[in-house]
C-alpha atoms as a PDB file:
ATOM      1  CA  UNK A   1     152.900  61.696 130.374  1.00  0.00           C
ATOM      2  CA  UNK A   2     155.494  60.790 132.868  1.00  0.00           C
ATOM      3  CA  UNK A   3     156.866  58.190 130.754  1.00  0.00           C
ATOM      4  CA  UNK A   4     157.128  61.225 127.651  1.00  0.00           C
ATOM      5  CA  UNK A   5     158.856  63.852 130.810  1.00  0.00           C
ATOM      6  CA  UNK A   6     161.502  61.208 131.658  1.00  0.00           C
ATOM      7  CA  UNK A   7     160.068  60.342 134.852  1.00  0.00           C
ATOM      8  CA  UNK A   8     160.627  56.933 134.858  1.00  0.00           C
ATOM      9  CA  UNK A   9     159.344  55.521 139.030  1.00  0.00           C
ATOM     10  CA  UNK A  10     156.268  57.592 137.848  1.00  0.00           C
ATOM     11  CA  UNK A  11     156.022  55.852 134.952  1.00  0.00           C
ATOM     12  CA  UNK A  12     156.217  52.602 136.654  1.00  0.00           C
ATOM     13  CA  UNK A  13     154.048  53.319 139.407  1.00  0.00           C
ATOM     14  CA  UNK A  14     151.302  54.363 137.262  1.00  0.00           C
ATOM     15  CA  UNK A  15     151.474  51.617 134.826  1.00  0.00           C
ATOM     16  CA  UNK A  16     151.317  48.884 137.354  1.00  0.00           C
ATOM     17  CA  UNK A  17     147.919  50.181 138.507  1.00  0.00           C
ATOM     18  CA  UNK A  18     146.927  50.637 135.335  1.00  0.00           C
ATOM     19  CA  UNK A  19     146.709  46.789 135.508  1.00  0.00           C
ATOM     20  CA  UNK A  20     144.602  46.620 137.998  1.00  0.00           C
ATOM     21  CA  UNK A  21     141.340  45.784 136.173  1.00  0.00           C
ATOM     22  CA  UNK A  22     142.735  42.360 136.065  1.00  0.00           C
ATOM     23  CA  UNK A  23     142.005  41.914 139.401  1.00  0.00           C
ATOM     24  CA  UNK A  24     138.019  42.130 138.901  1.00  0.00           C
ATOM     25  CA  UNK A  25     138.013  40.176 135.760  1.00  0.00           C
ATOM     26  CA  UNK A  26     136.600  36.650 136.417  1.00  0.00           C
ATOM     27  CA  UNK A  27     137.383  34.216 134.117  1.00  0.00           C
ATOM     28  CA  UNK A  28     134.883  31.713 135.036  1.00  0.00           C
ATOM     29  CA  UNK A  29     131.667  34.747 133.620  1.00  0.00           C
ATOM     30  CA  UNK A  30     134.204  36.113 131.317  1.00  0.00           C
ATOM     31  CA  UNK A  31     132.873  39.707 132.429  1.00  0.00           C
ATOM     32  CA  UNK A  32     134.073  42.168 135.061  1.00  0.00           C
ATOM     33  CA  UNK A  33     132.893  41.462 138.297  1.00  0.00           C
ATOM     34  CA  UNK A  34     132.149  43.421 141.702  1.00  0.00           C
ATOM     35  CA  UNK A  35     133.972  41.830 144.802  1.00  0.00           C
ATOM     36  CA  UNK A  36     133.265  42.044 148.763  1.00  0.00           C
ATOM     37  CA  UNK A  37     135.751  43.131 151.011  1.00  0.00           C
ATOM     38  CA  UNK A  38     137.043  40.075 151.394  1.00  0.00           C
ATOM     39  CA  UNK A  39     138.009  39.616 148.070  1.00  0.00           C
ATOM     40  CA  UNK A  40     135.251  37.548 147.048  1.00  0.00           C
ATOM     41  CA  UNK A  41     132.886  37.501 143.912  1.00  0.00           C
ATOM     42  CA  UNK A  42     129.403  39.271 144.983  1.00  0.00           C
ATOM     43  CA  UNK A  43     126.142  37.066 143.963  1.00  0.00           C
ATOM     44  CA  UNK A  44     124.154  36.693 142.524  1.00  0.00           C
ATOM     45  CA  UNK A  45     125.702  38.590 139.701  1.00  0.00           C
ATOM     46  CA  UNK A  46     124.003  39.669 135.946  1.00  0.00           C
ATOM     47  CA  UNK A  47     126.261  40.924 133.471  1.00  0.00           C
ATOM     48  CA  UNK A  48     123.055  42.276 132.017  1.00  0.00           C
ATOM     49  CA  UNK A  49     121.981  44.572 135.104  1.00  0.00           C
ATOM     50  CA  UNK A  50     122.629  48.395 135.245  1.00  0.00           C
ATOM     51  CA  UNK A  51     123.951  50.739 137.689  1.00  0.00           C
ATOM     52  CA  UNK A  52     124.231  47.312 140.481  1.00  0.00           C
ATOM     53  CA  UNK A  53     127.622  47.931 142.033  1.00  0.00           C
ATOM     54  CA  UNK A  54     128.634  49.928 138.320  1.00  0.00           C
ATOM     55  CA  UNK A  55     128.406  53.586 137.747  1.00  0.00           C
ATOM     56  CA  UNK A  56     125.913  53.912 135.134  1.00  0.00           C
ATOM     57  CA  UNK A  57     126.215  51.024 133.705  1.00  0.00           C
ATOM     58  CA  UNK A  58     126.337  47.223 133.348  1.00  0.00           C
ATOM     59  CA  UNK A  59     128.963  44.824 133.706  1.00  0.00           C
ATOM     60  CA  UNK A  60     128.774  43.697 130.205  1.00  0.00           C
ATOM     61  CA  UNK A  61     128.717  47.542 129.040  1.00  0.00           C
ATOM     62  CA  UNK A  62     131.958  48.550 131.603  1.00  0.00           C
ATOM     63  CA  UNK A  63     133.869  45.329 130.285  1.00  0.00           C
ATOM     64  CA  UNK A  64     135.220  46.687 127.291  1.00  0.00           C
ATOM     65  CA  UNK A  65     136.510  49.763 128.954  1.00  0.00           C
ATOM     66  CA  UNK A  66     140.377  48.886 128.933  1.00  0.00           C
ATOM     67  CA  UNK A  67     141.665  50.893 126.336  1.00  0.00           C
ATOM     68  CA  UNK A  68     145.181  50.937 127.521  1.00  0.00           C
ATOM     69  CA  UNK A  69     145.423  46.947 127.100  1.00  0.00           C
ATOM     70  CA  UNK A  70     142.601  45.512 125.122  1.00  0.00           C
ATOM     71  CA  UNK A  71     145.123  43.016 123.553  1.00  0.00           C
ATOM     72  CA  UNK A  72     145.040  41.833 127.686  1.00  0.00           C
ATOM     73  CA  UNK A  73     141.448  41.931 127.631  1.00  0.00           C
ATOM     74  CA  UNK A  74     141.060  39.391 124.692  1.00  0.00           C
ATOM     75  CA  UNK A  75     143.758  36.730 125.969  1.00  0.00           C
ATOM     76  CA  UNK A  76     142.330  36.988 129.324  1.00  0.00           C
ATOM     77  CA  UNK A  77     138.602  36.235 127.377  1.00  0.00           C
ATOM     78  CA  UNK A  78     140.868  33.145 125.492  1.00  0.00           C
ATOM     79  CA  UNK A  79     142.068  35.134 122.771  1.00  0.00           C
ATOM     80  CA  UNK A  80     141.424  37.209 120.047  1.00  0.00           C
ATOM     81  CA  UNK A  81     138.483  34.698 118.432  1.00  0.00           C
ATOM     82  CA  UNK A  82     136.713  34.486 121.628  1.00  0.00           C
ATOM     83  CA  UNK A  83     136.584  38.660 122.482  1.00  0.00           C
ATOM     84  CA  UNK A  84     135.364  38.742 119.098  1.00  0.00           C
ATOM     85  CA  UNK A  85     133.157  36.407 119.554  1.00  0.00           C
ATOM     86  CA  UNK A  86     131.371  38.047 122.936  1.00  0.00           C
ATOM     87  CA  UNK A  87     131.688  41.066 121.696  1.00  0.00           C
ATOM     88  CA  UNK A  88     129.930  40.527 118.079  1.00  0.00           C
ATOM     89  CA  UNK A  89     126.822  38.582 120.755  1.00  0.00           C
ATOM     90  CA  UNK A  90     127.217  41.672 122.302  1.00  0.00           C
ATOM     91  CA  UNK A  91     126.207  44.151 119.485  1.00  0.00           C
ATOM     92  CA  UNK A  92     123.882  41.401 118.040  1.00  0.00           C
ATOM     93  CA  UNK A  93     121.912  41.839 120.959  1.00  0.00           C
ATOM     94  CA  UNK A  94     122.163  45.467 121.485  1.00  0.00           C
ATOM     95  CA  UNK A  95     120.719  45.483 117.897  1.00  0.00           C
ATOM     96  CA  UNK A  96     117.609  44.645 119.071  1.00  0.00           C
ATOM     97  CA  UNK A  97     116.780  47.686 120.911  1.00  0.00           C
ATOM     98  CA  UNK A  98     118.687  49.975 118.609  1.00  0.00           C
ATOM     99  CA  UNK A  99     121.552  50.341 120.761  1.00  0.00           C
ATOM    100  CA  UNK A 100     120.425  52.299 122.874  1.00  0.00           C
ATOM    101  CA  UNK A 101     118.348  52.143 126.915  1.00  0.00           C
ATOM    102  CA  UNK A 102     114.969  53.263 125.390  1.00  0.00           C
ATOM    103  CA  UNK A 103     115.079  57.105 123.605  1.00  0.00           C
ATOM    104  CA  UNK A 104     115.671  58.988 126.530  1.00  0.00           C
ATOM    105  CA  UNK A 105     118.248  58.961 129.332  1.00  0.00           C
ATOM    106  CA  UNK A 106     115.245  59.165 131.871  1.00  0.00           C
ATOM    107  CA  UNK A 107     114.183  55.088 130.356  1.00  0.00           C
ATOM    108  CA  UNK A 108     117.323  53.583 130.946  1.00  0.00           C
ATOM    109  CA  UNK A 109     115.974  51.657 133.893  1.00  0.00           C
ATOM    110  CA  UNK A 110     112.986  50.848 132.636  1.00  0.00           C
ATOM    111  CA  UNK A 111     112.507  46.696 132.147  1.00  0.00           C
ATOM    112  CA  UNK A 112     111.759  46.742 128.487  1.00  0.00           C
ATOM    113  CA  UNK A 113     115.206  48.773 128.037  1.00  0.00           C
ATOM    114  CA  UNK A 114     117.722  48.677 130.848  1.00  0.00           C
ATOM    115  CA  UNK A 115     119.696  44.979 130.386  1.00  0.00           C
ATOM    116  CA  UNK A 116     121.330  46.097 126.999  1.00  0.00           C
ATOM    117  CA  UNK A 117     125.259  45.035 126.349  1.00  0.00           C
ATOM    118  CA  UNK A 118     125.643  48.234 124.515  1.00  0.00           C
ATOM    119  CA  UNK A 119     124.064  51.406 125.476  1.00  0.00           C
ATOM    120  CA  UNK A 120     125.053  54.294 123.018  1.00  0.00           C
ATOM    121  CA  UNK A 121     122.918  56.594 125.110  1.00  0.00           C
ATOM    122  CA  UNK A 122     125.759  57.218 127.862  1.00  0.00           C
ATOM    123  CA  UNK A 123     129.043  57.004 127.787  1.00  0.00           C
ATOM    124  CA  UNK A 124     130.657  53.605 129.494  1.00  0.00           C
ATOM    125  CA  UNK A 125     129.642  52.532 125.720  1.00  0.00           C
ATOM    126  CA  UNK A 126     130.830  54.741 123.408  1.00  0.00           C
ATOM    127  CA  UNK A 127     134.028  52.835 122.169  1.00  0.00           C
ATOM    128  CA  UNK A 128     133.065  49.839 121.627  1.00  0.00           C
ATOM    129  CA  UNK A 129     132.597  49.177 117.824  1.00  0.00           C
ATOM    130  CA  UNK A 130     136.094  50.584 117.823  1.00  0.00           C
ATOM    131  CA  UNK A 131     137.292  47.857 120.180  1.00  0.00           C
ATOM    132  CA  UNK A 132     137.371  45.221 117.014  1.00  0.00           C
ATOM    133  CA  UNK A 133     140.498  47.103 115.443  1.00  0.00           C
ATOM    134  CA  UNK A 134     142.488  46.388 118.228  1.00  0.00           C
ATOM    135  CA  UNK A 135     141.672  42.911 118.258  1.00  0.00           C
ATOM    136  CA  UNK A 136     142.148  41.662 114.758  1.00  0.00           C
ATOM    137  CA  UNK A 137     138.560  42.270 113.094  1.00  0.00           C
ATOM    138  CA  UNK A 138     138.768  45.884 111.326  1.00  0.00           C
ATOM    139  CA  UNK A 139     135.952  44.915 109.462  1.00  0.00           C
ATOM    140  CA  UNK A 140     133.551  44.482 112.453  1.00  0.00           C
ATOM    141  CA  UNK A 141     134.288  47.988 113.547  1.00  0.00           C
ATOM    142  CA  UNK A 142     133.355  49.136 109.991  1.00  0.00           C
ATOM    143  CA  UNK A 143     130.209  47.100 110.192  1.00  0.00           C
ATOM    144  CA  UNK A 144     129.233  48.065 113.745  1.00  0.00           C
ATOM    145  CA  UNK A 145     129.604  51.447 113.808  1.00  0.00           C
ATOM    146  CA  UNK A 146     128.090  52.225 110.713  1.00  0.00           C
ATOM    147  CA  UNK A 147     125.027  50.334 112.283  1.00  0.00           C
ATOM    148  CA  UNK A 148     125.165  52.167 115.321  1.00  0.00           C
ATOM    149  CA  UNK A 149     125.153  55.994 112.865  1.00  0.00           C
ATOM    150  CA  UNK A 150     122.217  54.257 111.292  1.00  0.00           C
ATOM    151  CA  UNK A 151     119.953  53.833 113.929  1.00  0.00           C
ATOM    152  CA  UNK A 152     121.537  56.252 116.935  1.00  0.00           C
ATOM    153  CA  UNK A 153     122.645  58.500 114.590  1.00  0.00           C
ATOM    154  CA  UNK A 154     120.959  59.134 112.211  1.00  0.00           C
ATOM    155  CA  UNK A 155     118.528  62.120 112.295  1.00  0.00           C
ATOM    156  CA  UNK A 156     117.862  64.834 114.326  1.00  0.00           C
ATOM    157  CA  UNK A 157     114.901  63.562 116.045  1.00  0.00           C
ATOM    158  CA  UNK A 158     114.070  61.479 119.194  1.00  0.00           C
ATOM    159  CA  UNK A 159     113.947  58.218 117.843  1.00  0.00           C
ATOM    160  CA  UNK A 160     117.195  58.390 115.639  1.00  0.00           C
ATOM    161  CA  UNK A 161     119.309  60.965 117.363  1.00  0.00           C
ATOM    162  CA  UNK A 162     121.228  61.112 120.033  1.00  0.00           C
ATOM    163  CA  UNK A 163     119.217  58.801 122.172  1.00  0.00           C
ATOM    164  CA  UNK A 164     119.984  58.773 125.777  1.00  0.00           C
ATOM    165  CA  UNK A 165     122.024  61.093 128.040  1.00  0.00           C
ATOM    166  CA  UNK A 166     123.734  64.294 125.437  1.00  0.00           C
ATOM    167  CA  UNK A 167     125.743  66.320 128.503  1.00  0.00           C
ATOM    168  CA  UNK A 168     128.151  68.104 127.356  1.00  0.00           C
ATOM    169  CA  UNK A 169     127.623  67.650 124.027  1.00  0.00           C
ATOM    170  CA  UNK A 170     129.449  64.321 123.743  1.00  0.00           C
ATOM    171  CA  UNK A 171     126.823  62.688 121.729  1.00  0.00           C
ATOM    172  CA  UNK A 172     126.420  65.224 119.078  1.00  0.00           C
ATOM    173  CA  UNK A 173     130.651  65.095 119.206  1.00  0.00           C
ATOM    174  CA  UNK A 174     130.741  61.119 118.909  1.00  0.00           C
ATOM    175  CA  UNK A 175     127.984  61.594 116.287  1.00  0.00           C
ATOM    176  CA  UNK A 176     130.373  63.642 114.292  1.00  0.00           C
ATOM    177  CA  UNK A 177     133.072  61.487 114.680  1.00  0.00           C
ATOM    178  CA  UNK A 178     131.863  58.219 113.571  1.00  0.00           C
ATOM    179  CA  UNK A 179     130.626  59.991 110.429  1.00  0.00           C
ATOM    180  CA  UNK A 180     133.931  60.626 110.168  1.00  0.00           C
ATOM    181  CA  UNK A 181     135.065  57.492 110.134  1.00  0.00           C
ATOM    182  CA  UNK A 182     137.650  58.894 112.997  1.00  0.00           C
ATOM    183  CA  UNK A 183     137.791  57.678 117.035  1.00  0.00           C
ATOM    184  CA  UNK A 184     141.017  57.790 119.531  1.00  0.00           C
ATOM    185  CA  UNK A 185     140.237  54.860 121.538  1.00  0.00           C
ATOM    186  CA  UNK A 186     143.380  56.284 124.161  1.00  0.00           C
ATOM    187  CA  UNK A 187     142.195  60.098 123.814  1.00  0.00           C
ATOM    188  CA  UNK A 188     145.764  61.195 122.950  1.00  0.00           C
ATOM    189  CA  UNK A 189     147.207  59.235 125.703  1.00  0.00           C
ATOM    190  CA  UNK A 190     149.960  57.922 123.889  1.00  0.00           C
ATOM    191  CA  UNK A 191     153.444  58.664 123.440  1.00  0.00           C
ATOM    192  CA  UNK A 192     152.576  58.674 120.022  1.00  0.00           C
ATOM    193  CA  UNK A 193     148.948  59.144 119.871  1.00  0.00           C
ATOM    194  CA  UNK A 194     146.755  57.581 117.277  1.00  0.00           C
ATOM    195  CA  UNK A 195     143.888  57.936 115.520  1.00  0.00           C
ATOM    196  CA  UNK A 196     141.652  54.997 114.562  1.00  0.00           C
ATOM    197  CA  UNK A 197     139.982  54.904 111.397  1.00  0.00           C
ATOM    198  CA  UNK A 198     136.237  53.482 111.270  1.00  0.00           C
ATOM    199  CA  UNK A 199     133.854  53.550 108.037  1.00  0.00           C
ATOM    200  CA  UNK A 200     132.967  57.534 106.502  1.00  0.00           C
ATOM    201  CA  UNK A 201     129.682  57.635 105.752  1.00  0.00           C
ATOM    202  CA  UNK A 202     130.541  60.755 103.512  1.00  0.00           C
ATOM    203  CA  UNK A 203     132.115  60.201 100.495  1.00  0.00           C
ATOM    204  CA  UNK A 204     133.896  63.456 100.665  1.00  0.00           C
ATOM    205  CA  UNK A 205     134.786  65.088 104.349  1.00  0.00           C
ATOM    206  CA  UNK A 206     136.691  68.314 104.579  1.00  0.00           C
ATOM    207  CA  UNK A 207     138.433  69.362 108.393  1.00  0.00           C
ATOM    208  CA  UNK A 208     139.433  72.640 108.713  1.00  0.00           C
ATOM    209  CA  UNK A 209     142.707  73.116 110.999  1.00  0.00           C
ATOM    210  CA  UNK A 210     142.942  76.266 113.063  1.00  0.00           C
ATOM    211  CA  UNK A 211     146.760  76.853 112.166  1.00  0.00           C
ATOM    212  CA  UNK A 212     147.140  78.743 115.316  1.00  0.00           C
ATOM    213  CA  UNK A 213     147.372  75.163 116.973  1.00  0.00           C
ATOM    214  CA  UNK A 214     148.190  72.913 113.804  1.00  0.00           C
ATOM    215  CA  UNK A 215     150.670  72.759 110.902  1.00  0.00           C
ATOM    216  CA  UNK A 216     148.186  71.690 108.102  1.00  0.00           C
ATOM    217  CA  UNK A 217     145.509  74.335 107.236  1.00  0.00           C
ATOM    218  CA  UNK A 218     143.081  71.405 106.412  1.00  0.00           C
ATOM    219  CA  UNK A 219     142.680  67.306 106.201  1.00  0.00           C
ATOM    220  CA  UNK A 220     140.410  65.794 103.425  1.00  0.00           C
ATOM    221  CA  UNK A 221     138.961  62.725 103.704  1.00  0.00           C
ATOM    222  CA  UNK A 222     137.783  61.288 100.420  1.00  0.00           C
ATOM    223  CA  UNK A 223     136.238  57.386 100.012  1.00  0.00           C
ATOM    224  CA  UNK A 224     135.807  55.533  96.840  1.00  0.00           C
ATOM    225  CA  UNK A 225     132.903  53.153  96.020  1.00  0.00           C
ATOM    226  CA  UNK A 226     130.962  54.575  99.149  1.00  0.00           C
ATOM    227  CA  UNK A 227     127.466  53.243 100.368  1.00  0.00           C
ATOM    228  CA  UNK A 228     125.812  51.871 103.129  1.00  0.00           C
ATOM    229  CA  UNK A 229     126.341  48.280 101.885  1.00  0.00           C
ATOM    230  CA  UNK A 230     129.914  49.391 101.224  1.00  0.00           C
ATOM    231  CA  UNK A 231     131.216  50.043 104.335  1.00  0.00           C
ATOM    232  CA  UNK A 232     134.213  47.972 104.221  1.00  0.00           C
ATOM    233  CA  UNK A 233     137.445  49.561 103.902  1.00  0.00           C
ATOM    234  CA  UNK A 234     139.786  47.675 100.847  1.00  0.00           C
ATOM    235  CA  UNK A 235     142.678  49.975 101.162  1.00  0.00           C
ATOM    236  CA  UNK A 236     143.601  53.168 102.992  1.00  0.00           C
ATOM    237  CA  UNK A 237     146.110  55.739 101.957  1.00  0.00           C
ATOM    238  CA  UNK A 238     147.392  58.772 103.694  1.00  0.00           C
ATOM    239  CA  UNK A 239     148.984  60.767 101.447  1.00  0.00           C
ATOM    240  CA  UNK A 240     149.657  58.385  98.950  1.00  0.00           C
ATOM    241  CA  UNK A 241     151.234  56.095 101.239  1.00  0.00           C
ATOM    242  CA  UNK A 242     149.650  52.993 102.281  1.00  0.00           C
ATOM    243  CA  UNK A 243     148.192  52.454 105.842  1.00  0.00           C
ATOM    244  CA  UNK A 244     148.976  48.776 107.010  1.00  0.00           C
ATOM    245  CA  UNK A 245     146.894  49.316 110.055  1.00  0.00           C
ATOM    246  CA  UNK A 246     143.199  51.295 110.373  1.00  0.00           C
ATOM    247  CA  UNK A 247     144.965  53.633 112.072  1.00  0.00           C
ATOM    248  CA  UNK A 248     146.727  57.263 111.650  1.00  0.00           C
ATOM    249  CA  UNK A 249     149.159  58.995 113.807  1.00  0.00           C
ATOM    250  CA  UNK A 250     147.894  61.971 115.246  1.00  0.00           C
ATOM    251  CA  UNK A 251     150.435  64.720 114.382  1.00  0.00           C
ATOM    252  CA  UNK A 252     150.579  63.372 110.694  1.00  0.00           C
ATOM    253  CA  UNK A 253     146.827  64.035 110.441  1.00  0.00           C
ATOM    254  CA  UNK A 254     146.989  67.550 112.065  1.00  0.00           C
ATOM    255  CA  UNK A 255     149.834  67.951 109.438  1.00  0.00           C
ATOM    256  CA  UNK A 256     147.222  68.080 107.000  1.00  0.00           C
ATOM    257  CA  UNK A 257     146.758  65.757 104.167  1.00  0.00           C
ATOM    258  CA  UNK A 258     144.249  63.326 102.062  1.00  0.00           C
ATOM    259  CA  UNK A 259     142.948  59.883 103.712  1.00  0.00           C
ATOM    260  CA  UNK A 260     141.659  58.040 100.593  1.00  0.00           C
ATOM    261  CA  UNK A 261     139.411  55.018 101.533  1.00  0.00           C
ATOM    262  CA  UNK A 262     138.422  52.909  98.810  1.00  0.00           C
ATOM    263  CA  UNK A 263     135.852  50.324  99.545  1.00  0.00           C
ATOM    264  CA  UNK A 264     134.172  47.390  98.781  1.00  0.00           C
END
């Protein structure tokens, strides 16, 4: 914002402390860490353990949460292979226990349920299959979050809906969204903001724009070849024109317009 009003020592102030997650990064875990006063590492330390010295959650689940420089996150981890790499172990073994703490918020501590990398029943975890198009691996985020609809998703019971802690209604909202095949990893926080494009279950989606606050009076999204083994996106057009990136800038979308995925 103060970089889009011209206020540039605003600007700089603010994105100089937006670095400052580096400075509880260790690179010897490879996970956010808590520190003492003193500027040391507290022990002993689980990456694994919620709500110990991190706001509901872990540090393995609050890692991730750098969405203004994930592209720092994975060279810090030893590049783009490696964040992959941790991150994919992470959702394998979130997998396990359906991605989610147990099927109720109130279960998240329990032992069976609470060491989970990936808790899609609050919120520290809720971007996190989207993290893999900003670090080179599209296709993982197609994969992942489809998994994640699947089994967190995917009914409107207990056991495979909205699992966990829906306040606010931000489950039910993410729900929508990754059906979709839509997520804004910056929430608009951009100078140009952008929308990142997952896997539509649907194989036709129709938005409706209230043209009191948008140009377009609607945005279709229509996929090609679509099932639940293909997931993976093989090209992307808006409008005819070719997206080089699974991504769409905001204000062309709320123009109104046709995303046609065609997958494989």
């Amino acid at each position: 914002m103060a970089k889009a009003l011209g206020k540039e020592e605003d600007y700089k102030l603010f994105k100089s402390r937006s670095n400052n997650w580096k400075n509880v990064f260790d690179s010897e875990t490879g996970w956010m860490g808590p520190k003492d006063h003193d500027g040391n590492w507290q022990t002993p330390f689980d990456p694994y353990e919620v709500k110990k010295r991190f706001v509901e959650a872990s540090s393995a689940q609050a890692t991730w949460y750098v969405p203004q420089d994930l592209e720092g996150l994975a060279k810090l981890m030893g590049g783009n292979d490696a964040a992959v790499d941790k991150l994919n172990e992470s959702f394998e073994t979130a997998a396990k226990l359906d991605f989610t703490s147990g099927k109720s918020h109130s279960s998240e501590l329990d032992d069976a349920y609470r060491k989970i990398p990936i808790n899609y029943g609050n919120q520290p975890s809720i971007e996190t299959a989207f993290v893999f198009n900003h670090i080179g691996k599209p296709w993982l985020t197609q994969y992942w979050s489809r998994e994640v609809v699947n089994t967190v998703f995917g009914d409107l019971s207990p056991n495979l809906g909205y699992s966990g802690d829906e306040d606010q209604g931000l489950m039910g909202s993410l729900s929508a969204l990754m059906k979709m095949g839509l997520f804004e990893m910056k929430s608009g926080a951009e100078l140009t903001p952008k929308v990142d494009i997952g896997s539509p279950i649907f194989d036709k989606i129709t938005i409706h724009l209230n043209t009191n606050y948008y140009k377009g009076d609607k945005i279709e999204i229509v996929t090609e070849d679509n099932s639940n083994t293909n997931r993976y996106i093989k090209n992307a057009k808006w409008n005819d024109a070719v997206l080089d990136k699974p991504e769409i800038n905001h204000n062309d979308l709320t123009n109104g317009g046709v995303l046609k995925v065609e997958n494989d």
